[in-house]
N, C-alpha and C. Protein backbone atom coordinates (compact mmCIF):
# COMPACT_ATOMS: atom_id res chain seq x y z
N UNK A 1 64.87 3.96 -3.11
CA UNK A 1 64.11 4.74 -2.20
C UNK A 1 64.41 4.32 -0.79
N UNK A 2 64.28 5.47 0.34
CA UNK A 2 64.69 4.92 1.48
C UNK A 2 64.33 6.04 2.41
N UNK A 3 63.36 5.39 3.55
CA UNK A 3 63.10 6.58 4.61
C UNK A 3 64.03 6.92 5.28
N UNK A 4 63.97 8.20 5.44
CA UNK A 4 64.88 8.77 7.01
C UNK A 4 63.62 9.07 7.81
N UNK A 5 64.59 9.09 9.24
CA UNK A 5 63.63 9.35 10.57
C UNK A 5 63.44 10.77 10.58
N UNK A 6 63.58 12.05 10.01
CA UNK A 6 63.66 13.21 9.63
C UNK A 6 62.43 13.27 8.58
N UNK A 7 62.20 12.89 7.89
CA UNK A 7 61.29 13.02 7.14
C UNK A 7 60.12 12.85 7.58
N UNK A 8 58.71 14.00 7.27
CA UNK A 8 57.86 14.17 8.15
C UNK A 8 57.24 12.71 7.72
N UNK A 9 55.99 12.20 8.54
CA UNK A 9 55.07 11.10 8.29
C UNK A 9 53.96 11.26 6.96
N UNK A 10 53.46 11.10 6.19
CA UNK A 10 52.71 11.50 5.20
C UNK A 10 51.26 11.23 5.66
N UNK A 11 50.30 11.38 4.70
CA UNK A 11 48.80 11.68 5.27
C UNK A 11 48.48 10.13 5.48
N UNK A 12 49.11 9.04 5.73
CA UNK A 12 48.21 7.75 6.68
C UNK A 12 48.98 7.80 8.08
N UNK A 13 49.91 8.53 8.57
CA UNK A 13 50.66 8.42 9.68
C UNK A 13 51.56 7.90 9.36
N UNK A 14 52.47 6.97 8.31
CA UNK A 14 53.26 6.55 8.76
C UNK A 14 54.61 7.51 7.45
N UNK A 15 55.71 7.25 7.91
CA UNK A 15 56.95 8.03 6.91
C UNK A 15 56.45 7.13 5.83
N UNK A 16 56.40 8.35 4.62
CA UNK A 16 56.54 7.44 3.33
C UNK A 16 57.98 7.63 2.96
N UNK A 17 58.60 6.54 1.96
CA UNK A 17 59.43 6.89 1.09
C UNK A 17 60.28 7.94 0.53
N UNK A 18 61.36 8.29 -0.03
CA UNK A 18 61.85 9.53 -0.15
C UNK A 18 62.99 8.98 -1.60
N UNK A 19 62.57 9.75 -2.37
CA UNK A 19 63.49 9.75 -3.17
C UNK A 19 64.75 10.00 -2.94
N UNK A 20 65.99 9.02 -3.19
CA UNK A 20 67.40 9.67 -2.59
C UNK A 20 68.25 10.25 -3.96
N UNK A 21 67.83 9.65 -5.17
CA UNK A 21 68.50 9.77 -6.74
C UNK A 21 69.72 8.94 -6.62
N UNK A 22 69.87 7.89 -5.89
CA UNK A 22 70.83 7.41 -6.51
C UNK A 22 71.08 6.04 -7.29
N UNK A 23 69.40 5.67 -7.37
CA UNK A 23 69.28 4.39 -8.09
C UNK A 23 69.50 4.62 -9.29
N UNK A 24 69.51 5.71 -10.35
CA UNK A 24 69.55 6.05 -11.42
C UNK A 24 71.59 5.97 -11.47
N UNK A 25 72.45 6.32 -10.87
CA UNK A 25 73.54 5.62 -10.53
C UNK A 25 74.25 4.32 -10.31
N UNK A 26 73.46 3.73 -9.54
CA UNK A 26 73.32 1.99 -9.23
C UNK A 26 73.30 1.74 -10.58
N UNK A 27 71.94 1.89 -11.22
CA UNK A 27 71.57 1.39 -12.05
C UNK A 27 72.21 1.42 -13.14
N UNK A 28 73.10 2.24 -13.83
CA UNK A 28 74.00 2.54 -14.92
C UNK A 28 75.40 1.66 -14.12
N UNK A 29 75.76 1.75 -12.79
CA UNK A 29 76.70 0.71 -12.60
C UNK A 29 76.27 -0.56 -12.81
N UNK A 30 75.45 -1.27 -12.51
CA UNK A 30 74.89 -2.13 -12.78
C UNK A 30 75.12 -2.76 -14.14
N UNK A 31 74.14 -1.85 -14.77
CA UNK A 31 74.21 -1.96 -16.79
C UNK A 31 75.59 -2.28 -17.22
N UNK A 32 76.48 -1.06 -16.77
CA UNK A 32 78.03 -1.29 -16.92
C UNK A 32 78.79 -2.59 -16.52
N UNK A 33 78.70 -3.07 -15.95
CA UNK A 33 79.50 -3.81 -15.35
C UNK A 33 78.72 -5.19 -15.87
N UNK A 34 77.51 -5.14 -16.19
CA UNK A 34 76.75 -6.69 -17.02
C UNK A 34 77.48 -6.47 -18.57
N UNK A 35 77.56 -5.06 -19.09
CA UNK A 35 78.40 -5.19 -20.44
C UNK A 35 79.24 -5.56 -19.85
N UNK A 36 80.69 -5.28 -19.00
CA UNK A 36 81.61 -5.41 -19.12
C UNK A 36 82.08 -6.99 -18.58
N UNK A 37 81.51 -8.00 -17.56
CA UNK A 37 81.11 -9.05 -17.68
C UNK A 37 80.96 -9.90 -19.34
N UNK A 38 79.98 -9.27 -20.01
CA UNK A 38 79.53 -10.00 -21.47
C UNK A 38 80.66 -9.73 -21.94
N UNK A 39 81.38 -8.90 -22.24
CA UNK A 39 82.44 -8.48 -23.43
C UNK A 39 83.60 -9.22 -22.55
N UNK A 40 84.20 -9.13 -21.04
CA UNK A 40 85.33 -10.13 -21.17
C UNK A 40 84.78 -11.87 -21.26
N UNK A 41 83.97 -12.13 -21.29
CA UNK A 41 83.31 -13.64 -21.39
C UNK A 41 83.71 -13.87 -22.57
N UNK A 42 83.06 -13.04 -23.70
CA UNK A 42 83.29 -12.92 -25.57
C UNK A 42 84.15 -13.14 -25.62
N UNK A 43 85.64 -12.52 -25.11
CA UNK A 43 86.77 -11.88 -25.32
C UNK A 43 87.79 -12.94 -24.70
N UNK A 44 87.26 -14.32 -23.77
CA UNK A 44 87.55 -15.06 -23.40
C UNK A 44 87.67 -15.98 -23.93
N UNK A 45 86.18 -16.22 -24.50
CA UNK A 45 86.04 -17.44 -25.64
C UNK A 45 86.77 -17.45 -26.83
N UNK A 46 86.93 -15.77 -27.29
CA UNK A 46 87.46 -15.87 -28.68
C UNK A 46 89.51 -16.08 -27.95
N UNK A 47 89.85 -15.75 -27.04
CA UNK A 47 91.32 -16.41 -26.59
C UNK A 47 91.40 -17.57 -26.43
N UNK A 48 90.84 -18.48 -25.91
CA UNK A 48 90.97 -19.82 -25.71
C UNK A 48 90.23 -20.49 -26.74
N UNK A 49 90.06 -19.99 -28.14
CA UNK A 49 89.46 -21.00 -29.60
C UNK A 49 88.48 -21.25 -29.49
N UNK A 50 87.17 -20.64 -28.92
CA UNK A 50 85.95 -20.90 -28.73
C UNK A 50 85.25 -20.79 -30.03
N UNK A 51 85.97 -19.39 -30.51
CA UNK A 51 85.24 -19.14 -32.26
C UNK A 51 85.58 -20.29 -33.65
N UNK A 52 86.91 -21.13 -33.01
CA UNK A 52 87.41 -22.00 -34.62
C UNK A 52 85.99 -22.54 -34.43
N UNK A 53 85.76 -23.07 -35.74
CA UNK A 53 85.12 -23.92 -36.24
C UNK A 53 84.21 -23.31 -36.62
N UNK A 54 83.39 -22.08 -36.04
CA UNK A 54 82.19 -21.09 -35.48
C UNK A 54 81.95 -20.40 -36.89
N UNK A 55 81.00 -20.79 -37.79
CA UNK A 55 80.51 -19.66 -39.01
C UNK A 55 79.94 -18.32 -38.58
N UNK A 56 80.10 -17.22 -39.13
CA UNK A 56 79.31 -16.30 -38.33
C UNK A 56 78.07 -16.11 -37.95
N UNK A 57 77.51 -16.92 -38.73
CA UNK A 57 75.72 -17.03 -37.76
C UNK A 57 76.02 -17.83 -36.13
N UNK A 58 77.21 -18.63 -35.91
CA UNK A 58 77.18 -19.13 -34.84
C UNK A 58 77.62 -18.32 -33.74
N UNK A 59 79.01 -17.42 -34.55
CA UNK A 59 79.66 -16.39 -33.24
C UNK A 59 78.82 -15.42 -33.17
N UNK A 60 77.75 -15.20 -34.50
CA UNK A 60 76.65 -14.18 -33.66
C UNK A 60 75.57 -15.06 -32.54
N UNK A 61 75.23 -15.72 -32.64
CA UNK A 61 74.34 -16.25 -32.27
C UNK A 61 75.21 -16.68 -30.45
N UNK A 62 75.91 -17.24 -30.57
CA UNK A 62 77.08 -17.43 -28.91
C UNK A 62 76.86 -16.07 -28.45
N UNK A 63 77.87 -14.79 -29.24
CA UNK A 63 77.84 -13.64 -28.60
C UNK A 63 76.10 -12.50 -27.82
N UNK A 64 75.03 -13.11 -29.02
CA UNK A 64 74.03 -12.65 -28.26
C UNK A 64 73.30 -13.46 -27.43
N UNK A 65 73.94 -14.75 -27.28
CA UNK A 65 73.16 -15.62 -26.28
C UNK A 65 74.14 -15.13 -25.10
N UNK A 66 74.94 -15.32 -24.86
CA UNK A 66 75.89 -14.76 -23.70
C UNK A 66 75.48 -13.10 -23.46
N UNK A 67 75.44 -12.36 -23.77
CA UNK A 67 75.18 -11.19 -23.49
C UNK A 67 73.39 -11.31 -23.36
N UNK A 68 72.85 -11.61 -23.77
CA UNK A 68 71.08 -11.47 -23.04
C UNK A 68 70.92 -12.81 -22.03
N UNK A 69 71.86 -13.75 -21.74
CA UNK A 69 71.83 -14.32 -20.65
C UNK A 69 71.92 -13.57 -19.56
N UNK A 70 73.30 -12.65 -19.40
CA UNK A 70 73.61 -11.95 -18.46
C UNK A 70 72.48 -10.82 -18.32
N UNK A 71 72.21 -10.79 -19.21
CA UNK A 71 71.32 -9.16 -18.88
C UNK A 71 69.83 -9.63 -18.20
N UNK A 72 69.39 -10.55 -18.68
CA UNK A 72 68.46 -11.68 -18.05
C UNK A 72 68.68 -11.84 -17.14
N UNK A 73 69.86 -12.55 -16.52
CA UNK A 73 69.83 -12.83 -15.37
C UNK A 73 70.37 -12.20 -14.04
N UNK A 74 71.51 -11.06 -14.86
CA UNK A 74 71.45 -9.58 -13.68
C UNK A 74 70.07 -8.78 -13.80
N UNK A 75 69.21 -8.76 -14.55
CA UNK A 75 68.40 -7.70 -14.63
C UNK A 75 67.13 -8.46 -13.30
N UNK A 76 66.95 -9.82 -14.03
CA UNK A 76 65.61 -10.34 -12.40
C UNK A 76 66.14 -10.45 -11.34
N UNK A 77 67.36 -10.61 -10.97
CA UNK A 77 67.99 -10.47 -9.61
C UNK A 77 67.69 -9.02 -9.34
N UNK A 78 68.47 -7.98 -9.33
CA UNK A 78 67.84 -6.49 -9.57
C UNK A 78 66.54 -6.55 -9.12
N UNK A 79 65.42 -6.69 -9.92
CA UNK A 79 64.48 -6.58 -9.77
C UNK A 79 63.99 -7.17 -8.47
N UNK A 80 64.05 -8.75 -8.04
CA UNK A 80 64.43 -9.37 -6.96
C UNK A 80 64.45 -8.53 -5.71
N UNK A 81 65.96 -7.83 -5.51
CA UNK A 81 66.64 -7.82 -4.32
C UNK A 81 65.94 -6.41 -4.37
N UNK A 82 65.59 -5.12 -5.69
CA UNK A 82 64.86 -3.77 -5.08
C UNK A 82 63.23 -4.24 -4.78
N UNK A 83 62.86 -5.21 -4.97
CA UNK A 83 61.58 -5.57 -4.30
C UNK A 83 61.30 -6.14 -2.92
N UNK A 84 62.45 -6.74 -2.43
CA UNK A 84 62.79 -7.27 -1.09
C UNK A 84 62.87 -5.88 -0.52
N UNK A 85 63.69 -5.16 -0.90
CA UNK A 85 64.03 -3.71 -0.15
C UNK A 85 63.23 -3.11 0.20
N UNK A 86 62.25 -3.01 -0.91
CA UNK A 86 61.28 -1.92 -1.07
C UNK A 86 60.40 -2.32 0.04
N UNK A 87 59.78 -3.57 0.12
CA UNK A 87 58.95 -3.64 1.01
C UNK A 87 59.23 -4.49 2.05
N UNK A 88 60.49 -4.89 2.32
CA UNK A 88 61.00 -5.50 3.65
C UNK A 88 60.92 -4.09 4.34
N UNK A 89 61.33 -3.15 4.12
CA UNK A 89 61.70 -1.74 4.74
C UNK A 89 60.63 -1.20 5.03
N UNK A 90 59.34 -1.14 4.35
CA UNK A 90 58.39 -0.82 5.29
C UNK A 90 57.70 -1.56 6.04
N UNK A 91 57.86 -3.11 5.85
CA UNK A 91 57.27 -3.63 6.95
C UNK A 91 57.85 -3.69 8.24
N UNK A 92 59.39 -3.23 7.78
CA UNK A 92 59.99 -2.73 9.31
C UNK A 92 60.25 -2.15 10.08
N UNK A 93 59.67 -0.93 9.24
CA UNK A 93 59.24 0.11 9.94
C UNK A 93 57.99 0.05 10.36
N UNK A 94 56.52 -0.63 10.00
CA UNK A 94 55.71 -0.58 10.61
C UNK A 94 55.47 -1.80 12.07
N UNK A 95 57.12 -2.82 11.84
CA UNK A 95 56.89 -3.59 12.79
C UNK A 95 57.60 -2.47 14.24
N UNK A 96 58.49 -1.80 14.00
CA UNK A 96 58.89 -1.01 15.03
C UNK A 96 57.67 -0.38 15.62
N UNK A 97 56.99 0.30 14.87
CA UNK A 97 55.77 1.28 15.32
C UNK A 97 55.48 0.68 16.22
N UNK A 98 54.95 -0.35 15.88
CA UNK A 98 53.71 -1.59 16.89
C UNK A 98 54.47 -1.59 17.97
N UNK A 99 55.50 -2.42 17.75
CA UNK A 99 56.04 -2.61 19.47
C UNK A 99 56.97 -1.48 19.98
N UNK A 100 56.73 -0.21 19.53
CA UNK A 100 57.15 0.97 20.36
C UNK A 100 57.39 0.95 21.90
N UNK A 101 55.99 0.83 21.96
CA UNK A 101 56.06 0.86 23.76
C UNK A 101 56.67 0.29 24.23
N UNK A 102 56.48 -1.29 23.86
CA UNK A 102 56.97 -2.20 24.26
C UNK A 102 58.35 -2.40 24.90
N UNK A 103 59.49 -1.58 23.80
CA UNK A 103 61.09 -1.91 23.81
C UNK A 103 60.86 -0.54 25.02
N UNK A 104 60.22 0.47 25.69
CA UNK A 104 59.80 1.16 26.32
C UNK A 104 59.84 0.68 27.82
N UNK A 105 59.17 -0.23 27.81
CA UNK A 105 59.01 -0.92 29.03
C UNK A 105 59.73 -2.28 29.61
N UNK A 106 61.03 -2.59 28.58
CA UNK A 106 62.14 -3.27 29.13
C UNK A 106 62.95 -2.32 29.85
């Protein structure tokens, strides 16, 4: 989500939010690229002999610990950095408001 200066103010005075649709984009790049991360990691381990020795409860157990690590730990970053956004952005827009005049009278 992301205001433009075009967009009218909503009923407290100040611009709300605006849907742009392209987090639903991000977001499938995102997804993509944490599979594709997990699968060359897998695909790494099993080249350099990570699997000898490995019964298959173990290469299952490696392959879904490595893949819900990543998804774990791209997914709270994500979450993280669109929560910084979300509301760093309106508090900076309501810090502009305030000192309007101000940058006015330099």
């Amino acid at each position: 989500m992301s205001t433009t200066p075009d967009h009218p103010p909503g009923p407290s005075g100040q611009q709300e939010p605006v849907e742009t649709g392209l987090s639903r984009i991000s977001l499938g790049k995102i997804i993509g690229g944490t599979a594709a991360l997990a699968v060359l990691t897998v695909m790494g381990t099993y080249i350099f002999g990570g699997f000898n020795g490995l019964s298959a409860g173990g290469a299952m157990a490696l392959i879904l610990g490595v893949t819900l690590s990543y998804a774990l730990g791209v997914g709270l970053m994500v979450a993280i950095f669109h929560s910084n956004r979300f509301y760093d952005e309106s508090a900076h827009h309501a810090a502009l408001d305030h000192f309007k005049d101000r940058h006015k009278d330099i």
